[in-house]
C-alpha atoms as a PDB file:
ATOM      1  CA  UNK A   1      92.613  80.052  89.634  1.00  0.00           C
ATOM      2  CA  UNK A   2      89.804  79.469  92.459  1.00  0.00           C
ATOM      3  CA  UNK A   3      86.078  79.443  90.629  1.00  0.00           C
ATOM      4  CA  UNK A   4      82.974  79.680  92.360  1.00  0.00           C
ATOM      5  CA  UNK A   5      81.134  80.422  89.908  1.00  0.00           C
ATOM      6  CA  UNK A   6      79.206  77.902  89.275  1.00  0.00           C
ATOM      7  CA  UNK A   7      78.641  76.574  92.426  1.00  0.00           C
ATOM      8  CA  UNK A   8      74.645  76.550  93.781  1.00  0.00           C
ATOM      9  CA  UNK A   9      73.849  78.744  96.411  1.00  0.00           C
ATOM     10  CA  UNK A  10      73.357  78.026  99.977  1.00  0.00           C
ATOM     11  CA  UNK A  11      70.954  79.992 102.168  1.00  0.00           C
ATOM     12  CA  UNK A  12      72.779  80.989 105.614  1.00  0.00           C
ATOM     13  CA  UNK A  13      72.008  83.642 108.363  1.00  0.00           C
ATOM     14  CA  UNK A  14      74.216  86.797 109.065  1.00  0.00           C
ATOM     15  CA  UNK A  15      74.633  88.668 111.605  1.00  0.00           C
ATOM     16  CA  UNK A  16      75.312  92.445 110.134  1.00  0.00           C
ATOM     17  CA  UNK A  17      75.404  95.973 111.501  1.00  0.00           C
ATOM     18  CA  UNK A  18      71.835  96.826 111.227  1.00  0.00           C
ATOM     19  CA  UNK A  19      72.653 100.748 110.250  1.00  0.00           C
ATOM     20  CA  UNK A  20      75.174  98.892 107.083  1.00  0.00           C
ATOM     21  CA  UNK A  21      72.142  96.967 106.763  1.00  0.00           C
ATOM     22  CA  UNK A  22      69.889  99.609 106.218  1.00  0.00           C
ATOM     23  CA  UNK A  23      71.911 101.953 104.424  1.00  0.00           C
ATOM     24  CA  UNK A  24      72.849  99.056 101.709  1.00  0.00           C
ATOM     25  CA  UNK A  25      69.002  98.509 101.388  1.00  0.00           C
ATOM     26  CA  UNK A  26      68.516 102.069 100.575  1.00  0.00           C
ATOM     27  CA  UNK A  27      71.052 102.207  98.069  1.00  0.00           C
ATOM     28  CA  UNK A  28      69.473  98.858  96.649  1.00  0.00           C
ATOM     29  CA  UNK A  29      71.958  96.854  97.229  1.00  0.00           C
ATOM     30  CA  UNK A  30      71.675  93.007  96.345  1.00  0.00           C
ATOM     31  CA  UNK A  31      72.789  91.958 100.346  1.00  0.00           C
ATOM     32  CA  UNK A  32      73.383  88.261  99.021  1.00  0.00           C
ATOM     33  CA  UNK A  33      75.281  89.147  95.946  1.00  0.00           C
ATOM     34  CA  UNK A  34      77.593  92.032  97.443  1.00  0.00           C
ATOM     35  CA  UNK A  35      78.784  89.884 100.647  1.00  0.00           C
ATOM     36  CA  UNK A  36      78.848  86.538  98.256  1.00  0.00           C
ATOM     37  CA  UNK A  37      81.258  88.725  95.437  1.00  0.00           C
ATOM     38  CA  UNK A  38      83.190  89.939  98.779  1.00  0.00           C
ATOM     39  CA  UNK A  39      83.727  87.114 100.751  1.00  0.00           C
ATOM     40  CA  UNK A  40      84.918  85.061  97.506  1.00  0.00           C
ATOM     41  CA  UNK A  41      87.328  87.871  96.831  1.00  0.00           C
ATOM     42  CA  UNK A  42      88.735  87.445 100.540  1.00  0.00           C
ATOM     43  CA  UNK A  43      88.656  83.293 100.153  1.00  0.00           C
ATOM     44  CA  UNK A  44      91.188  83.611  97.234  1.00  0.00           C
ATOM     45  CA  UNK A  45      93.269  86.299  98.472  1.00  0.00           C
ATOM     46  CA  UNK A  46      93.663  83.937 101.987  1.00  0.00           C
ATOM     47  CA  UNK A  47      94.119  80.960  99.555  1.00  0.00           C
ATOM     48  CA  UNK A  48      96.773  82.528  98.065  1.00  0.00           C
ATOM     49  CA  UNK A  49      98.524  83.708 100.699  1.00  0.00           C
ATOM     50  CA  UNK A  50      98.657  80.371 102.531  1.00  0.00           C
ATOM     51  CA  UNK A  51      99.888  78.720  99.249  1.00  0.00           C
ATOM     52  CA  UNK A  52     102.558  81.280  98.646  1.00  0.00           C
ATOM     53  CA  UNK A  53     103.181  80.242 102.742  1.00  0.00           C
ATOM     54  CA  UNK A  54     103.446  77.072 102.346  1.00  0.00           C
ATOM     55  CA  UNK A  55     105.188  77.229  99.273  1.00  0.00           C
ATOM     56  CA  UNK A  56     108.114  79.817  99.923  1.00  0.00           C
ATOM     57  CA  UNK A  57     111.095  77.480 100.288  1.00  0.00           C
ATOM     58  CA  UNK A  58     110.157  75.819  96.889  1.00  0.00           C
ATOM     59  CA  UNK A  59     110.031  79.113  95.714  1.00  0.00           C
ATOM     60  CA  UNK A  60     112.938  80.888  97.004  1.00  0.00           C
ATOM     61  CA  UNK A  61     114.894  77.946  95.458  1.00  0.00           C
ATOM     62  CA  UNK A  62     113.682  78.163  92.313  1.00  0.00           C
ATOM     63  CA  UNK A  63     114.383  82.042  92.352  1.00  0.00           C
ATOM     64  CA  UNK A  64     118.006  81.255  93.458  1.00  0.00           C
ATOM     65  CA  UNK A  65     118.245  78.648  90.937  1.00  0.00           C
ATOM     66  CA  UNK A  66     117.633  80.946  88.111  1.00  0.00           C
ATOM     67  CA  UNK A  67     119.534  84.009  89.583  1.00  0.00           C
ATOM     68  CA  UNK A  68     122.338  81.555  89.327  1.00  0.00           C
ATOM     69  CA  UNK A  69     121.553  79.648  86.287  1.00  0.00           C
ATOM     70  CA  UNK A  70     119.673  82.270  83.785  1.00  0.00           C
ATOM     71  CA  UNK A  71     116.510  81.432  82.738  1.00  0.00           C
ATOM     72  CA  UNK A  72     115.907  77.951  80.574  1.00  0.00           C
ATOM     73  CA  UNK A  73     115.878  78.564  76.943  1.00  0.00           C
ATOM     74  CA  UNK A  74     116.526  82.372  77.501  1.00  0.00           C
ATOM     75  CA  UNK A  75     119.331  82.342  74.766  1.00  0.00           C
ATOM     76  CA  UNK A  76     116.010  81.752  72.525  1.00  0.00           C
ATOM     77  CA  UNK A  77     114.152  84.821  73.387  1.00  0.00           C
ATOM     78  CA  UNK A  78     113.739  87.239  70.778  1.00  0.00           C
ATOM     79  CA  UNK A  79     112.132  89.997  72.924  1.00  0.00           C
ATOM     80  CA  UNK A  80     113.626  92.561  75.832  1.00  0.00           C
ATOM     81  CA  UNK A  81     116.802  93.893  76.907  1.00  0.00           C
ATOM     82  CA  UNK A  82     118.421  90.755  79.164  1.00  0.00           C
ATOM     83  CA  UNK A  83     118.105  86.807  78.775  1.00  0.00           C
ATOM     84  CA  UNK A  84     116.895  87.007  81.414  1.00  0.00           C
ATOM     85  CA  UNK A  85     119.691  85.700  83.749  1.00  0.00           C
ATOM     86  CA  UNK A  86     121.103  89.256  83.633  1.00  0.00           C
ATOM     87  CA  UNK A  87     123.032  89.104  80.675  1.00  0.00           C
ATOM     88  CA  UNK A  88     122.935  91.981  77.988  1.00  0.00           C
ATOM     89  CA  UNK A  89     122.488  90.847  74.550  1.00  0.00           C
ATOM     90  CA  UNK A  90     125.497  90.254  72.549  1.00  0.00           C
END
């Protein structure tokens, strides 16, 4: 999973919509830690998404791999309905 965490911070200038602005200031908002939490948030959901991207063939034949060939080790499983190739329990 992406941290940030513990990263240091980095001062940087933003241009925002003065009345958001505002408004966020009245509520007493922390500006820095609210668009900091949000942009993270949006750098690991686009992370994601470009991995799952650039991933999807490996992925699609590992998916078609098991639909054919069951799950590894599922005759082992002692828990849920299937072994997870499809198979009821005998």
């Amino acid at each position: 999973m992406l941290k940030f965490d513990d990263a240091p911070k980095k001062a940087t200038n933003l241009s925002l919509n003065s009345k958001v602005l505002e408004m966020a200031r009245e509520l007493g908002m922390n500006i820095s830690q609210t668009v900091d939490a949000l942009l993270a948030e949006e750098v690991r959901r686009r992370y994601w998404e470009k991995w799952k991207d650039e991933n999807k063939d490996a992925i699609g034949e590992y998916n078609a791999r098991i639909a054919s060939e069951g799950l590894p080790l599922a005759k082992y499983r002692s828990f849920g309905r299937t072994l997870g190739d499809g198979r009821k329990k005998a």
